[in-house]
C-alpha atoms as a PDB file:
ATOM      1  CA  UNK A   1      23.556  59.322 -49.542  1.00  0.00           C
ATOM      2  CA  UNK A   2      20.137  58.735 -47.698  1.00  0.00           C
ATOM      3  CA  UNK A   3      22.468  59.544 -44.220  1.00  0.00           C
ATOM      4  CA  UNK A   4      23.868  63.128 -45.603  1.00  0.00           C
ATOM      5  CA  UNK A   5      20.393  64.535 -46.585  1.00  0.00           C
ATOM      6  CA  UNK A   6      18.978  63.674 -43.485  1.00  0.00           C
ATOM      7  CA  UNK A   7      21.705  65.157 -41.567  1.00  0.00           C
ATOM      8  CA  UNK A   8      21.680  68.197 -43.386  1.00  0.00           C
ATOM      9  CA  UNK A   9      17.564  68.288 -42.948  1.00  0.00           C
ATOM     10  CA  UNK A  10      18.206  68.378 -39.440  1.00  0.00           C
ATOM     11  CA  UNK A  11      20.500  70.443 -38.961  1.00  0.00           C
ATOM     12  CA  UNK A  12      18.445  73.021 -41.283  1.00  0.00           C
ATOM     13  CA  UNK A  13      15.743  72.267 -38.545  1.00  0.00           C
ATOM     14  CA  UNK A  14      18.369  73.679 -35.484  1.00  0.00           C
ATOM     15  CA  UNK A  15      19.157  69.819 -34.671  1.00  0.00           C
ATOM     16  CA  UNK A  16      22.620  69.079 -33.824  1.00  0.00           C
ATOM     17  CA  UNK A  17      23.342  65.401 -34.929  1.00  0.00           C
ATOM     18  CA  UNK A  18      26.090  63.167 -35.274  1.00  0.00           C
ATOM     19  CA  UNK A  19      26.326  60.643 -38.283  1.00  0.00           C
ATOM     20  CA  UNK A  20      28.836  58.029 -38.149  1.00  0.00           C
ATOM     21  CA  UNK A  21      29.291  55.308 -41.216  1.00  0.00           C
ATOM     22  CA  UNK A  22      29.618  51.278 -40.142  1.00  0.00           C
ATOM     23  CA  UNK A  23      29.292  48.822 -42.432  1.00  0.00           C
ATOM     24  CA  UNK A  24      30.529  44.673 -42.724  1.00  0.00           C
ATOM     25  CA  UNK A  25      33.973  43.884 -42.316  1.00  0.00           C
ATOM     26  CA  UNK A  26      34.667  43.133 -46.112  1.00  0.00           C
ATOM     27  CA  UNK A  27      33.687  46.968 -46.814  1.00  0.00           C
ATOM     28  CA  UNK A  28      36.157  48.077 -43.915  1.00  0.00           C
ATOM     29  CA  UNK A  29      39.461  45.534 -45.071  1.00  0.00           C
ATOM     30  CA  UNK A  30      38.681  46.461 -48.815  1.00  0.00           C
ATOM     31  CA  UNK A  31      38.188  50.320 -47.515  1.00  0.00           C
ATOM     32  CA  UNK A  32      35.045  50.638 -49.822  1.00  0.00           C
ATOM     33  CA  UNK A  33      32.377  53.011 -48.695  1.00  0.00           C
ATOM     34  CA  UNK A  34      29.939  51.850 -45.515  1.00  0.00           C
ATOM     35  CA  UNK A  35      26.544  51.266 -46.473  1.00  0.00           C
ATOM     36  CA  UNK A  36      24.823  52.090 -43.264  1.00  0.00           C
ATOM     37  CA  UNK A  37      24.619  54.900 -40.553  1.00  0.00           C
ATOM     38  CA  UNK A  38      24.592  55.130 -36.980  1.00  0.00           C
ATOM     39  CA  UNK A  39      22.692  58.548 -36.420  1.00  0.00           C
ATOM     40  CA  UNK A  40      23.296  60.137 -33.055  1.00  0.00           C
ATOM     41  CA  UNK A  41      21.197  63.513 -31.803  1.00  0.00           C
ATOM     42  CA  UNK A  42      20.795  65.100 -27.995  1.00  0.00           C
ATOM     43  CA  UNK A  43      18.369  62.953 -26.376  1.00  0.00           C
ATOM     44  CA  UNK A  44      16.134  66.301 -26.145  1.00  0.00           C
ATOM     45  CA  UNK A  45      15.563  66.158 -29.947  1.00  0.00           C
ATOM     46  CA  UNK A  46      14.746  62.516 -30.064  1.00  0.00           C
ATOM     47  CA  UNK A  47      11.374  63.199 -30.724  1.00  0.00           C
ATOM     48  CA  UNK A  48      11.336  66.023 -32.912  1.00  0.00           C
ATOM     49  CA  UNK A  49      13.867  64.002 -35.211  1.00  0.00           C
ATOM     50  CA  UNK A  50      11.651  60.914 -34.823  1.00  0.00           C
ATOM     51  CA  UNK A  51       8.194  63.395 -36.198  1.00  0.00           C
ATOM     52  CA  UNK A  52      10.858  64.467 -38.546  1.00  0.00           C
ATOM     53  CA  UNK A  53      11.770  60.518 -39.911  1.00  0.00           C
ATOM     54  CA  UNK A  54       8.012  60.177 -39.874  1.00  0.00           C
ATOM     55  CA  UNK A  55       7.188  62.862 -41.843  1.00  0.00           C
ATOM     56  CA  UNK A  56       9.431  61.647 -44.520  1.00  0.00           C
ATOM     57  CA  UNK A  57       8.407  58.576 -44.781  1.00  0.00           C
ATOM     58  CA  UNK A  58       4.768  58.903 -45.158  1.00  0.00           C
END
């Protein structure tokens, strides 16, 4: 959930990103949903998306 709300607040911001799901092999054989996210953005956002994690965390 926390990986689909951040995607969509960047791409409200004009960032182009890429979120892929990966998780433990007992979530992948059972095909239960992936707990974790592999975020990938254009290495000439990295910093705007990492003020952007910043902001939201403080």
């Amino acid at each position: 959930m926390f990986g689909e709300s951040l995607k969509e607040s960047l791409e409200n911001e004009g960032i182009d990103c890429v979120l892929m799901p990966y998780g433990t092999g007992v979530n992948s054989k059972f095909a239960l949903p992936l707990e974790n996210y592999l975020l990938y953005v254009r290495y000439k956002n990295l910093d705007r998306v990492r003020q952007i994690l910043r902001d939201e965390n403080s």
